[in-house]
Protein backbone atom coordinates (compact mmCIF):
# COMPACT_ATOMS: atom_id res chain seq x y z
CA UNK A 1 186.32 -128.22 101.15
CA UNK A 2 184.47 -127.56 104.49
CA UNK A 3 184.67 -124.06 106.29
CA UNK A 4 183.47 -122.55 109.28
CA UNK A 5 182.51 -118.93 108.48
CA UNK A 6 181.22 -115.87 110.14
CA UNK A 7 178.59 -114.17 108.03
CA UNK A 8 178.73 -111.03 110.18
CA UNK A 9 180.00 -109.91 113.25
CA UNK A 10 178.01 -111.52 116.58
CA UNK A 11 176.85 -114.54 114.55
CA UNK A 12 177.39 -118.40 114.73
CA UNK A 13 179.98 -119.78 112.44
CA UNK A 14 178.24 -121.58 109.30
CA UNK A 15 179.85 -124.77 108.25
CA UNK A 16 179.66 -124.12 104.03
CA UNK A 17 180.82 -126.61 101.75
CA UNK A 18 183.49 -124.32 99.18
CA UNK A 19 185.10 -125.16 96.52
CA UNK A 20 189.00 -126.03 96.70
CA UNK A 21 190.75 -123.41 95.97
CA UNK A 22 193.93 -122.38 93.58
CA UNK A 23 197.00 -121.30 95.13
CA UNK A 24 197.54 -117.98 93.38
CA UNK A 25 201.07 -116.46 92.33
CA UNK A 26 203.73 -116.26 96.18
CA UNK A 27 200.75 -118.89 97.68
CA UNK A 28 200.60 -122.07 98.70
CA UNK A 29 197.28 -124.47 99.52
CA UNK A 30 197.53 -126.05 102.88
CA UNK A 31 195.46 -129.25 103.56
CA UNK A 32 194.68 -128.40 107.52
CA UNK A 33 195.65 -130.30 110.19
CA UNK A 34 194.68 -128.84 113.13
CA UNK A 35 194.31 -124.77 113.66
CA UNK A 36 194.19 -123.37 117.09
CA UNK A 37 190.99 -121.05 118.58
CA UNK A 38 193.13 -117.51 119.42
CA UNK A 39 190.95 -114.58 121.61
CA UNK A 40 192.20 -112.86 118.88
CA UNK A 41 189.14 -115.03 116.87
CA UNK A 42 186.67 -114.13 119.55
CA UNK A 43 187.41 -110.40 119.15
CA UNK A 44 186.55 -110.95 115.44
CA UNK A 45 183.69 -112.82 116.05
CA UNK A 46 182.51 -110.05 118.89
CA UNK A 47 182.91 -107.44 116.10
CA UNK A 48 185.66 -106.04 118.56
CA UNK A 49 187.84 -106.04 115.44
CA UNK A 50 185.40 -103.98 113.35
CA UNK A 51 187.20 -104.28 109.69
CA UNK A 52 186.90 -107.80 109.21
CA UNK A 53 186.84 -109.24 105.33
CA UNK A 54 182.93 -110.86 105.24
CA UNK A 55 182.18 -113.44 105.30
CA UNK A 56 185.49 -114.55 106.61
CA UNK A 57 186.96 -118.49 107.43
CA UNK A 58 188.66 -117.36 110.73
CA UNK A 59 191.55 -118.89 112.29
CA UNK A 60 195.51 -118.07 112.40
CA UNK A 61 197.37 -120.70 114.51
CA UNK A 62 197.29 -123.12 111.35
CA UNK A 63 199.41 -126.36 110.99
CA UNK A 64 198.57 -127.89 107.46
CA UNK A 65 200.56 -130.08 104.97
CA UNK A 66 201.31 -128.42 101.72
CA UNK A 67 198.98 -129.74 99.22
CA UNK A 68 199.51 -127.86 96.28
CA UNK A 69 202.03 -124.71 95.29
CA UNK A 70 201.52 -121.35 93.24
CA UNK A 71 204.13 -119.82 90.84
CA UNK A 72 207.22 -118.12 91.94
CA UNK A 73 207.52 -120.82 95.31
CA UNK A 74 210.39 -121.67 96.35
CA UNK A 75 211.91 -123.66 99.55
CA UNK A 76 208.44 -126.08 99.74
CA UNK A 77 207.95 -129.40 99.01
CA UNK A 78 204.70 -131.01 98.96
CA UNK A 79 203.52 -133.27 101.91
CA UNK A 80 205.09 -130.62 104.25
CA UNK A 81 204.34 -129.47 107.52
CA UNK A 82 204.32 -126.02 107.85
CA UNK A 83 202.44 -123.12 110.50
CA UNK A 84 200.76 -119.64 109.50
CA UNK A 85 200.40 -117.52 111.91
CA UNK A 86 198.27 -114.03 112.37
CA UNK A 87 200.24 -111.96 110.32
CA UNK A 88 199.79 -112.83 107.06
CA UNK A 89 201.06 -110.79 103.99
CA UNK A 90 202.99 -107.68 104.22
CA UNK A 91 203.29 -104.68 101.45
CA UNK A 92 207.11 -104.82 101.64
CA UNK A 93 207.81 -101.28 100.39
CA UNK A 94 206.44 -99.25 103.54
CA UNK A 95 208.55 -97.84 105.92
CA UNK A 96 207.74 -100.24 108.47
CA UNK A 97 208.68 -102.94 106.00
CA UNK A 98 211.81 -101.19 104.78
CA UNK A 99 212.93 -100.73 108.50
CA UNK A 100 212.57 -104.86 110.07
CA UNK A 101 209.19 -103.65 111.57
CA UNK A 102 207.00 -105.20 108.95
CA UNK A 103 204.87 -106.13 112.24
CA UNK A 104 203.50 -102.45 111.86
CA UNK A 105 203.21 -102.48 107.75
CA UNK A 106 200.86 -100.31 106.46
CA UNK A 107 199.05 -102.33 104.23
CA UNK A 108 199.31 -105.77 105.55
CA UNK A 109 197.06 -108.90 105.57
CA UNK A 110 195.96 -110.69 108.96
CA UNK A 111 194.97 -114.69 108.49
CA UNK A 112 191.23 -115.13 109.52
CA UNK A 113 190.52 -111.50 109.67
CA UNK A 114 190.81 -109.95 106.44
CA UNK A 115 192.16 -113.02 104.46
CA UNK A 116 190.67 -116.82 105.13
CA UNK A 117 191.80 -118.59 108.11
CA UNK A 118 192.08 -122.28 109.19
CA UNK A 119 189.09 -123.06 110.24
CA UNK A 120 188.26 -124.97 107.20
CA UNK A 121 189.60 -128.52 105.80
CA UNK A 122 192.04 -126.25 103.42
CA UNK A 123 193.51 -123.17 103.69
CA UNK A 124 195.45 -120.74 101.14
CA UNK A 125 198.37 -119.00 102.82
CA UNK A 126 201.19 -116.54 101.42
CA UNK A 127 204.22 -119.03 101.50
CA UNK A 128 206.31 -115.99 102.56
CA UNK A 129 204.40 -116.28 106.11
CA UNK A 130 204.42 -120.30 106.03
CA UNK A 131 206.73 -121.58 108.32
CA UNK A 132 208.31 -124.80 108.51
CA UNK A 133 207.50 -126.95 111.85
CA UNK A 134 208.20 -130.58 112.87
CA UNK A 135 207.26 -133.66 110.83
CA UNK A 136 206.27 -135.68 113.64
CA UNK A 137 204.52 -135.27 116.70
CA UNK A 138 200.27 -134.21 117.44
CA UNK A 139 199.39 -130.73 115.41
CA UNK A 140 197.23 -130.26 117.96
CA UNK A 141 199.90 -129.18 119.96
CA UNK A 142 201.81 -127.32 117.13
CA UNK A 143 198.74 -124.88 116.51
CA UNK A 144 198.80 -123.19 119.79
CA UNK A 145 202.57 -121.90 118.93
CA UNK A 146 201.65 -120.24 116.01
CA UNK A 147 200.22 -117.15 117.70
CA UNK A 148 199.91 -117.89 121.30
CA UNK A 149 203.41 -118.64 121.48
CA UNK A 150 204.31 -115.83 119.02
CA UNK A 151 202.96 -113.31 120.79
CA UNK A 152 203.70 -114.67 124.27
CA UNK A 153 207.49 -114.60 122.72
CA UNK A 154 207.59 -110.77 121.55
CA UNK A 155 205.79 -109.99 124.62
CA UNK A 156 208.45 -111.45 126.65
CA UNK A 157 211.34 -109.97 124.75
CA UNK A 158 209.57 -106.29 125.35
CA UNK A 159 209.73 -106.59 128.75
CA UNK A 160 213.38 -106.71 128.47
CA UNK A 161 215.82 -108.02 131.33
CA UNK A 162 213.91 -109.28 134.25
CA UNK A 163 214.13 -111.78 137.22
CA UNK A 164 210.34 -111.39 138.59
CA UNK A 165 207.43 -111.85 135.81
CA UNK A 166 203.93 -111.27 136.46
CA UNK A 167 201.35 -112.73 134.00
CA UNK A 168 198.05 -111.47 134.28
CA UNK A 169 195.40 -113.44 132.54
CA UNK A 170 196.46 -117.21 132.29
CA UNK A 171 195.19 -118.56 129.01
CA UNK A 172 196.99 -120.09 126.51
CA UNK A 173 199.56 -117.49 125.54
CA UNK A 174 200.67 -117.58 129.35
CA UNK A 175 200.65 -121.26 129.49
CA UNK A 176 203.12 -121.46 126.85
CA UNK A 177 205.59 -117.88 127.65
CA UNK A 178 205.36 -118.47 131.32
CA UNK A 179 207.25 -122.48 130.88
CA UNK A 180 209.82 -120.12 128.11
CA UNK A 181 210.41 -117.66 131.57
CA UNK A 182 210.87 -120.87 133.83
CA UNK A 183 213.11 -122.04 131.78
CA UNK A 184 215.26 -118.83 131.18
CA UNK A 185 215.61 -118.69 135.25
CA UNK A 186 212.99 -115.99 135.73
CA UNK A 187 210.40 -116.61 138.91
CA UNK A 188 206.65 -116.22 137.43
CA UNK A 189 204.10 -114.88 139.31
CA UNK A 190 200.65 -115.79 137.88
CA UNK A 191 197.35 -113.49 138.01
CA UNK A 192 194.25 -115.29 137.37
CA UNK A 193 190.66 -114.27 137.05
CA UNK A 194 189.80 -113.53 140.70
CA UNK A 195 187.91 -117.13 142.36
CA UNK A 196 189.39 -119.15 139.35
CA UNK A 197 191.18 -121.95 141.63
CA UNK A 198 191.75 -124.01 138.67
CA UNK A 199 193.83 -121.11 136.34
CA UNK A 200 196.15 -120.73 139.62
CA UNK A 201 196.31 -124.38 139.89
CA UNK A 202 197.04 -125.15 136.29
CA UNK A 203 199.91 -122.08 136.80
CA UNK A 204 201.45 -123.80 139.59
CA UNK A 205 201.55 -126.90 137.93
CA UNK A 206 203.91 -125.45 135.24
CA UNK A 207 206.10 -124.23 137.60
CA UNK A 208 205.07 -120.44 138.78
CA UNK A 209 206.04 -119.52 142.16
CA UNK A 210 202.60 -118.43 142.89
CA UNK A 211 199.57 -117.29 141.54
CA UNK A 212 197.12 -115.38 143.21
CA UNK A 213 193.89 -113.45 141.84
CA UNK A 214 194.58 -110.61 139.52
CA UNK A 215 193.66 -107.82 142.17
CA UNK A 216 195.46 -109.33 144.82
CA UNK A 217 199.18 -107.48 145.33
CA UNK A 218 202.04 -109.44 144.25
CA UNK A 219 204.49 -111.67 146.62
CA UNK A 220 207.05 -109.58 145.85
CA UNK A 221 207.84 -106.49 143.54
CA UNK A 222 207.91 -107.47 139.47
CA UNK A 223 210.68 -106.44 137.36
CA UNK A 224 207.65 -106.58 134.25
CA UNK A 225 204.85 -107.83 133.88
CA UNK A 226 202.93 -109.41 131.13
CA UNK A 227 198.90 -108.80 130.27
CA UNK A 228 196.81 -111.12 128.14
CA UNK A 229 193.87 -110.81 129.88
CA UNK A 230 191.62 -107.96 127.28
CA UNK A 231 190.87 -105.95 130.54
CA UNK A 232 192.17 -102.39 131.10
CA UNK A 233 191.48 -102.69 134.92
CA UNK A 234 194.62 -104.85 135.11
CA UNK A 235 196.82 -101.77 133.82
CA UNK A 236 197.19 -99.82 137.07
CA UNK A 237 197.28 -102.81 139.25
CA UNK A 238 200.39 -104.01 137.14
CA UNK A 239 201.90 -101.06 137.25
CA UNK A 240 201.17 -100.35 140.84
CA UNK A 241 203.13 -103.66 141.26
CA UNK A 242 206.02 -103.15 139.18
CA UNK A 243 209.39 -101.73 140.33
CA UNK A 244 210.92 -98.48 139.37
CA UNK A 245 212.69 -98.62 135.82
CA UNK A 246 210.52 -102.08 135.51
CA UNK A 247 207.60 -102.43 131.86
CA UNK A 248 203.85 -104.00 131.72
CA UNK A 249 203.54 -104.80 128.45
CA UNK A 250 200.31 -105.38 127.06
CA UNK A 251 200.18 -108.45 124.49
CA UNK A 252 196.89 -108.46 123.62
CA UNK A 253 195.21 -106.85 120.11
CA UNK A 254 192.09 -105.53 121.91
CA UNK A 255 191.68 -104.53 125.65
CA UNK A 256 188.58 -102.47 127.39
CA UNK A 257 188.99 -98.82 128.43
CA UNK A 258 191.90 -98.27 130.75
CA UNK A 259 190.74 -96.55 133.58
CA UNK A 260 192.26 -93.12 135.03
CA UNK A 261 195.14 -93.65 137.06
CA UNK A 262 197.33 -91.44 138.82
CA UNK A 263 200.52 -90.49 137.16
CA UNK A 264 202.53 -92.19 140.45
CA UNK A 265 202.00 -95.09 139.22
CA UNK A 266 203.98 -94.66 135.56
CA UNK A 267 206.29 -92.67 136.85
CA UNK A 268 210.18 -93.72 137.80
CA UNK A 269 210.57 -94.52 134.85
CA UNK A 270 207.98 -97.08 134.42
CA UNK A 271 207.38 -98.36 130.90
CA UNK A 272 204.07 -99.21 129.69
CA UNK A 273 203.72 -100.41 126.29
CA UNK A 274 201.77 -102.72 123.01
CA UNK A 275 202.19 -105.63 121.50
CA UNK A 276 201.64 -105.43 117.99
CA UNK A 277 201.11 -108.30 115.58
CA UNK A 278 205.41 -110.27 115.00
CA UNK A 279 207.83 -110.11 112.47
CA UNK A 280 209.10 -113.18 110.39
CA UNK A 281 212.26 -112.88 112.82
CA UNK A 282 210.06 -113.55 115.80
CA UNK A 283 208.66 -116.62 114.60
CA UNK A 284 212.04 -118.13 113.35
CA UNK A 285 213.02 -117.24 116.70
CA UNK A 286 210.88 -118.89 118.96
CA UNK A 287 210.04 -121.93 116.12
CA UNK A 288 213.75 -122.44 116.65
CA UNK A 289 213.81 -122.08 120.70
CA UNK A 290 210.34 -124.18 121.17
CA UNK A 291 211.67 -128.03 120.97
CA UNK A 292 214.62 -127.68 123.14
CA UNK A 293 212.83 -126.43 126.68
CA UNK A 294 210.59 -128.17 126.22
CA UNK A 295 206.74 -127.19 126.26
CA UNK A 296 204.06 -129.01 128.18
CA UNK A 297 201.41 -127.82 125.38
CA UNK A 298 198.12 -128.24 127.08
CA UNK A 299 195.23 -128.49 124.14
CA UNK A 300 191.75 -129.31 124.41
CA UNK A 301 190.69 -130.62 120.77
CA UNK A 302 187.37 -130.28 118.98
CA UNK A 303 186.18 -131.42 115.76
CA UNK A 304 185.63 -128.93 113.00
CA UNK A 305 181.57 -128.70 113.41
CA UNK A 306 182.34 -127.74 117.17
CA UNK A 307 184.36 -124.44 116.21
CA UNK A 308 181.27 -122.04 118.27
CA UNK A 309 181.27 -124.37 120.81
CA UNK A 310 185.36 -124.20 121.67
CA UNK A 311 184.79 -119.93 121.26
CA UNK A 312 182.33 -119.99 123.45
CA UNK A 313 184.15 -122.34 125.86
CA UNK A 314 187.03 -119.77 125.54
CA UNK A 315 184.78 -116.76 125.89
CA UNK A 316 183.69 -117.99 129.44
CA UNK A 317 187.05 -118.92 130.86
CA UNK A 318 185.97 -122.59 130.82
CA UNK A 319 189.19 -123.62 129.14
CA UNK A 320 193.19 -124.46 130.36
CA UNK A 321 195.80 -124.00 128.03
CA UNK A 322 194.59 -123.99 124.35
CA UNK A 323 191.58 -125.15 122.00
CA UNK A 324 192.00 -126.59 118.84
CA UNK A 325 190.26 -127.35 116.00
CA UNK A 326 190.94 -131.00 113.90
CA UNK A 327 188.98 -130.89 110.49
């Protein structure tokens, strides 16, 4: 098999020729067909993430065909299409486990972070955290779902009841939860990277009702709003432009320092709050919901080899929508 790996943390991806691997016992062997490029990947490759298993295949918005299946698997067939996302093995037994918050287990495994990702021609998954996903259609546009969309979905749901959304930071997790708040009824308001004329185009184009640059005020108060963008900066603003009783919730795994702010700003009952990892119930959820809105998925493809050239495309806001990698 071929793999993209990090040796260490600020260095290019290697492409290494591996041997196939053996599903072991709960696992299944995916033969990849396409796996998305997260900012979650870029943290890891920044050494933002600093407890990364090295060297380490990343990559966690995986769509692959099951090629081969360990002992004790049940409910897969080979040939089929299935998704792993981020989270990627959980203990089970913890307290987060034993209470439907696995999403905050205490010994858990992430997928391209401390267990191999897709970013290879194979991939070996736990089949507990494989997900089942349509037969037909491009993969290229499946990847993007499989944490973008996760995420996107359980930030969304944390926000709780609201009729004005602002997104702040328009990548591809807001591409794809912004069309799932369009489509609920909500009016999205979209914060872009301030002079970036294309993200508030592309945002328009999927039907928000404005966008504006991301230190501009909003057009009118938010009930929530939603941050992807890793920059603490954005925390104040958000909440300076939220209503009383209203939640920013922060979806991203890694964000700069969040600057002082004055306690004005949180209070009313404000709500200001993480995003951590999903839950099996989350994915079913929104794996389920996907197909009937439906998404415009918005994906710009790369071969394999090019896997430094899409992160770096990411890391410099050269991108709409998603990237994704086709071994």
């Amino acid at each position: 098999m071929k793999a993209m790996v990090l040796p260490w943390p600020h260095a290019p991806l290697v492409m290494e020729e591996r041997p196939i691997p053996s599903p072991g016992v709960g696992e299944a062997r995916l033969k990849v067909e396409a796996c998305g490029v997260c900012r979650t990947d870029l943290h890891v490759v920044d050494g933002e993430l600093t407890q990364p298993k090295l060297p380490i295949v990343p990559g966690h918005e995986i769509v692959g065909r099951v090629e081969a299946i360990g002992p004790r698997v049940t409910g897969f067939s080979l040939g089929q299409r299935v998704g792993v996302p981020w989270l990627g093995h959980t203990c089970g037994h913890c307290p987060y486990c034993l209470s439907a918050r696995e999403n905050l287990c205490d010994d858990p495994l992430f997928t391209g972070y401390t267990r191999d990702g897709g970013y290879a021609t194979h991939a070996v998954a736990d089949a507990s955290y494989c997900f089942p996903l349509p037969e037909t259609g491009d993969p290229a546009t499946l990847a993007p779902l499989l944490c973008a969309g996760l995420i996107g979905w359980r930030t969304l749901k944390m926000a709780g009841p609201a009729e004005a959304i602002g997104i702040y930071g328009f990548g591809a997790a807001a591409h794809i939860i912004a069309q799932v708040a369009i489509a609920q009824g909500k009016r999205v308001h979209a914060f872009v990277r301030p002079g970036d004329q294309a993200a508030a185009e592309f945002a328009l184009s999927l039907g928000a009702a404005s966008a504006q640059d991301s230190d501009a005020p909003p057009p009118e108060p938010l009930d929530a709003a939603l941050i992807f963008a890793p920059v603490g900066a954005l925390i104040p603003r958000a909440l300076a432009a939220t209503k009383k009783g209203g939640a920013v919730v922060c979806g991203g795994i890694h964000m700069s320092d969040i600057p002082t702010f004055p306690y004005t700003l949180l209070w009313e009952e404000r709500r200001l709050l993480s995003v951590a990892n999903l839950t099996r119930e989350d994915a079913r959820e929104f794996l389920a919901l996907a197909p009937t809105i439906p998404l415009k998925m918005h994906a710009t493809r790369y071969p394999l080899a090019r896997a430094n050239e899409a992160l770096a495309d990411l890391r410099e806001g050269r991108l709409q929508g998603a990237a994704v990698l086709i071994p």
